[in-house]
N, C-alpha and C. Protein backbone atom coordinates (compact mmCIF):
# COMPACT_ATOMS: atom_id res chain seq x y z
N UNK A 1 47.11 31.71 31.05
CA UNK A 1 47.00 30.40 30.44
C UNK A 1 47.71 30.41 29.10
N UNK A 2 48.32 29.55 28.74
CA UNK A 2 48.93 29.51 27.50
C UNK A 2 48.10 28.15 26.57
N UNK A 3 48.06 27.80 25.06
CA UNK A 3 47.45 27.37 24.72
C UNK A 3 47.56 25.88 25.25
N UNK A 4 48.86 25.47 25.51
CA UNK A 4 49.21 24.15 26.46
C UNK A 4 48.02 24.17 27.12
N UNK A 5 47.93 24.92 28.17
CA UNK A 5 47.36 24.81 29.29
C UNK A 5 45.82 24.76 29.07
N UNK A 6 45.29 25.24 28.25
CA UNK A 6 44.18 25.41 27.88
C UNK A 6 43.41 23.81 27.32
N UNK A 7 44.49 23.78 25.84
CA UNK A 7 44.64 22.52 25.72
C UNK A 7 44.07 20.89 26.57
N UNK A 8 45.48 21.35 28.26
CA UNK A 8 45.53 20.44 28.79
C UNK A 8 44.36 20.22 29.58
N UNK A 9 43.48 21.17 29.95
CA UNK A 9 42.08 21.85 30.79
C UNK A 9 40.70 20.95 29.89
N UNK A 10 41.07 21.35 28.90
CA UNK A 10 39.77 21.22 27.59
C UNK A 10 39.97 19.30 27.55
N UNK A 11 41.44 18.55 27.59
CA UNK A 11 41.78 17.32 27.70
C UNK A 11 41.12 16.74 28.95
N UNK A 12 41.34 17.15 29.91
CA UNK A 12 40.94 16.81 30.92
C UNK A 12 39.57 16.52 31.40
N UNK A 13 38.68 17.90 30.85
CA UNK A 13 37.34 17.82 30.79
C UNK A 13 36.98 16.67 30.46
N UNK A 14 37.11 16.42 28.76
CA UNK A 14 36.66 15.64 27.86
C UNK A 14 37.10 14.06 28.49
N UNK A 15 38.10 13.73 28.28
CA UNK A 15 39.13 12.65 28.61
C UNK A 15 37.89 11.68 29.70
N UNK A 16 37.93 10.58 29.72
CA UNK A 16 37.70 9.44 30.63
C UNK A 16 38.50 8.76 31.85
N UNK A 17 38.62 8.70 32.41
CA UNK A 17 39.70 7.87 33.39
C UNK A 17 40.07 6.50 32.72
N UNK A 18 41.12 6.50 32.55
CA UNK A 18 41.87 4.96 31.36
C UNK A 18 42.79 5.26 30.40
N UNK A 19 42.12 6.79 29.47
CA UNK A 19 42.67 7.12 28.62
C UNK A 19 44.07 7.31 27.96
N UNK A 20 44.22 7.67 29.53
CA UNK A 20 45.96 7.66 29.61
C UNK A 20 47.06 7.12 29.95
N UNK A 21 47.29 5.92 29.53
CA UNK A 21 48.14 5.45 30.28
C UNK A 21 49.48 5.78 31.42
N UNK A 22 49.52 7.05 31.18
CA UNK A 22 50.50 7.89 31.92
C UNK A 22 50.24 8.21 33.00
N UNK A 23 48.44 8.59 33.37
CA UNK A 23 47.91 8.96 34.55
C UNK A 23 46.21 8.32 34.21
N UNK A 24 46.07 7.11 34.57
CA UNK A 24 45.01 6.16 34.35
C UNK A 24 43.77 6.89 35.37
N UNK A 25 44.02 7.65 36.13
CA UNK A 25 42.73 8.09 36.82
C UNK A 25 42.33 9.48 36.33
N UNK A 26 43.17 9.89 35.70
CA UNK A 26 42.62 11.67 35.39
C UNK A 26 41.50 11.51 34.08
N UNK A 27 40.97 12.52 34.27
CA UNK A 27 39.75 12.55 33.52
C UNK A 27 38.32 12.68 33.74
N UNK A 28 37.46 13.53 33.50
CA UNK A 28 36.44 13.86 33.86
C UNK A 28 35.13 13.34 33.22
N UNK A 29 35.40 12.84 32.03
CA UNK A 29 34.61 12.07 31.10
C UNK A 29 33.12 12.90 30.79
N UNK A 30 33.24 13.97 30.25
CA UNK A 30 32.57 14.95 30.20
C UNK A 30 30.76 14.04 29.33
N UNK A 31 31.09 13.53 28.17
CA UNK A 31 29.95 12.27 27.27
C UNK A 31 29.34 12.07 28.24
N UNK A 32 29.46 11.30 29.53
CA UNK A 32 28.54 10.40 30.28
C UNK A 32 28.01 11.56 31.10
N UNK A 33 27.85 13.20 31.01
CA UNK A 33 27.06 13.43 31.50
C UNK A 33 25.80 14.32 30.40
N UNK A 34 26.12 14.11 29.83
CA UNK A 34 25.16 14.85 28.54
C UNK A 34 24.44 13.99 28.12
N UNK A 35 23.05 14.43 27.38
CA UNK A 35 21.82 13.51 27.00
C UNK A 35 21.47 13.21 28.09
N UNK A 36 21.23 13.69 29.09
CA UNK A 36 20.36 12.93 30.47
C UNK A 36 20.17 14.07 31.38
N UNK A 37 19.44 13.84 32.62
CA UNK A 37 19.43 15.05 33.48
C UNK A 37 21.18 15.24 33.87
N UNK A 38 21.18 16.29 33.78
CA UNK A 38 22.83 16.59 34.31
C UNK A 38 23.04 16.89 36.01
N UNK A 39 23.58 16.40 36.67
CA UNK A 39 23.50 16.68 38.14
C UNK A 39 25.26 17.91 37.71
N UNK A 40 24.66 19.08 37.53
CA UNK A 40 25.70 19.70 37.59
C UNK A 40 26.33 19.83 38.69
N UNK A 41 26.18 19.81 39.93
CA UNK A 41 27.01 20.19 41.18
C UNK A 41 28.31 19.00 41.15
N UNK A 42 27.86 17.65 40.65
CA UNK A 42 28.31 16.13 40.84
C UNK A 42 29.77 16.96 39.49
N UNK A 43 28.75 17.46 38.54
CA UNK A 43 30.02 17.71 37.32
C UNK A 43 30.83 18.79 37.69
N UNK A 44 30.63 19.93 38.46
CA UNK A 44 31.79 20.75 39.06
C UNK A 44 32.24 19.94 40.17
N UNK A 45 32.37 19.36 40.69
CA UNK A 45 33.09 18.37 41.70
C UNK A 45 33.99 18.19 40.66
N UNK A 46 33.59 17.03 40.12
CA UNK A 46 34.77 16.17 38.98
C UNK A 46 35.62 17.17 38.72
N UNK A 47 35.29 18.33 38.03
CA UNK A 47 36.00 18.62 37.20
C UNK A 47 36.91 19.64 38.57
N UNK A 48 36.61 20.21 39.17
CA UNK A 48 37.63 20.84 40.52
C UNK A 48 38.64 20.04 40.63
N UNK A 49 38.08 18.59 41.41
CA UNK A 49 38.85 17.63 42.22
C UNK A 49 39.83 17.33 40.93
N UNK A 50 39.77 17.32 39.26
CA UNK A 50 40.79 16.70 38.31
C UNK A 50 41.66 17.70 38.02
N UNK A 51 40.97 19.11 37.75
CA UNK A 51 41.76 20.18 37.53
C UNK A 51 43.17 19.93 38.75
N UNK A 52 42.46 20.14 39.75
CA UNK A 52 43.33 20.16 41.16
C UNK A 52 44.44 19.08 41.43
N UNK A 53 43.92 18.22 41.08
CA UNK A 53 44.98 17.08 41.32
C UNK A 53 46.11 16.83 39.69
N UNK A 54 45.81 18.10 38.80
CA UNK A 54 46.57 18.27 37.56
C UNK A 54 48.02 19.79 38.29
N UNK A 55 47.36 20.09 39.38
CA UNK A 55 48.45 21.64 40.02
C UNK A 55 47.42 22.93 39.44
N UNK A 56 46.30 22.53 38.99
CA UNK A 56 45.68 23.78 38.67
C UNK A 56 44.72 24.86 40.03
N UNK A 57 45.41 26.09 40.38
CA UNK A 57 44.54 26.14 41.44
C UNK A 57 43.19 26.98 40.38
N UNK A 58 41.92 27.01 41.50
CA UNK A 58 40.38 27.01 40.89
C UNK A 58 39.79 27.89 41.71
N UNK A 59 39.17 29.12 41.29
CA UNK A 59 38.87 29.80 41.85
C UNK A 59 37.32 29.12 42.70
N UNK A 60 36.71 29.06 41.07
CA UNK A 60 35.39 28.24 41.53
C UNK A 60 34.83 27.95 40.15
N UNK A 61 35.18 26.96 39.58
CA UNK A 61 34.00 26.37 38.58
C UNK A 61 33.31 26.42 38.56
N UNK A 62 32.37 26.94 37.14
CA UNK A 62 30.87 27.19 36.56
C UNK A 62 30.80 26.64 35.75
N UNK A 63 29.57 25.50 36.28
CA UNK A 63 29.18 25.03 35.57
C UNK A 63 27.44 25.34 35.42
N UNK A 64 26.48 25.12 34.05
CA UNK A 64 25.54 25.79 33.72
C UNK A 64 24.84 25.12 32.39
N UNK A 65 23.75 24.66 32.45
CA UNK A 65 23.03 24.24 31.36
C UNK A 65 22.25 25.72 30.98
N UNK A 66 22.49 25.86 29.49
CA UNK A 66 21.54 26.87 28.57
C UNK A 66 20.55 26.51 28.46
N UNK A 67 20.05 27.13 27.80
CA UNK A 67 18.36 26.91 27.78
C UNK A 67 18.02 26.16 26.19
N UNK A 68 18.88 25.75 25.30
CA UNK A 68 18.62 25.01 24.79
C UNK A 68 19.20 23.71 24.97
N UNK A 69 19.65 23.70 26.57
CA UNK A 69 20.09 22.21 27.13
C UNK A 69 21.61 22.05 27.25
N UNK A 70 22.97 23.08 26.41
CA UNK A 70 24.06 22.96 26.39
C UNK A 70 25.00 22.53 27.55
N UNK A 71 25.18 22.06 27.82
CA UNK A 71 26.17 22.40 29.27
C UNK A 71 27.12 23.49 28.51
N UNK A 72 27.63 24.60 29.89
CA UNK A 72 28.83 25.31 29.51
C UNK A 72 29.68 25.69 30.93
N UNK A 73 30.51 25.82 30.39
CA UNK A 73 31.63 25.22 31.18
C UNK A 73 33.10 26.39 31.32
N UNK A 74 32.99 27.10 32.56
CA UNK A 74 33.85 27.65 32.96
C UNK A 74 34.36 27.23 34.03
N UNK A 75 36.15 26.29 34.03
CA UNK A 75 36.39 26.11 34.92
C UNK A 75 37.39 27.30 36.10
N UNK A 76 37.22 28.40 35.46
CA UNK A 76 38.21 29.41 36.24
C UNK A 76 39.43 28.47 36.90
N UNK A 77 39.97 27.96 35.88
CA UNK A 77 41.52 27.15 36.55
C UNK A 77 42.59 28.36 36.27
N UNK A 78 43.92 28.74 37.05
CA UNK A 78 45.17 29.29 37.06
C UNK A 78 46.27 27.92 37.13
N UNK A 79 47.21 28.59 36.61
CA UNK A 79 48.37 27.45 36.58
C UNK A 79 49.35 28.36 38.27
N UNK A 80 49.63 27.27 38.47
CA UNK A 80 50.10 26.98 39.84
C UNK A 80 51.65 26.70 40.03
C-alpha cells in the first residue's frame, strides 16, 4: 500500500455516497453507523462491496467493536 492508497481506503470508509461528484455512489459513510447498535456484518458488506468496486482485491474485512464501544476497522484491502 502506498500512502495514496491508504489515503484512498481511509476516504472511502469515511466518505458518504454524493460526496463525489466524480463517482456519486462510492462511499461507505462510516458516521451513520456509530452511536447506535452497529450491525457490523451490514458494515463489512459496505465496506468489501466499495473497496471492490474501487479495484481493491480483500482478503476479508474486520470489522469489531472494543469494549469501550470503538468500532475498528481492518479492511485487509491489496491494490489490484
Amino acid at each position: 500500500f502506498t500512502s495514496h492508497d491508504t489515503q484512498h481506503v481511509v476516504d472511502t470508509i469515511n466518505g458518504f455516497s454524493g460526496w463525489w461528484k466524480e463517482n456519486v455512489l462510492d462511499g461507505v459513510g462510516l458516521m451513520q453507523y456509530m452511536g447506535g447498535n452497529v450491525d457490523v456484518q451490514d458494515l463489512n458488506r459496505k465496506i468489501r462491496v466499495e473497496l471492490q468496486s474501487d479495484g481493491y482485491k480483500l482478503k476479508a474485512p474486520v470489522v469489531t467493536l472494543s469494549p469501550d464501544g470503538k468500532l475498528v476497522i481492518n479492511p485487509n484491502a491489496e491494490v489490484i
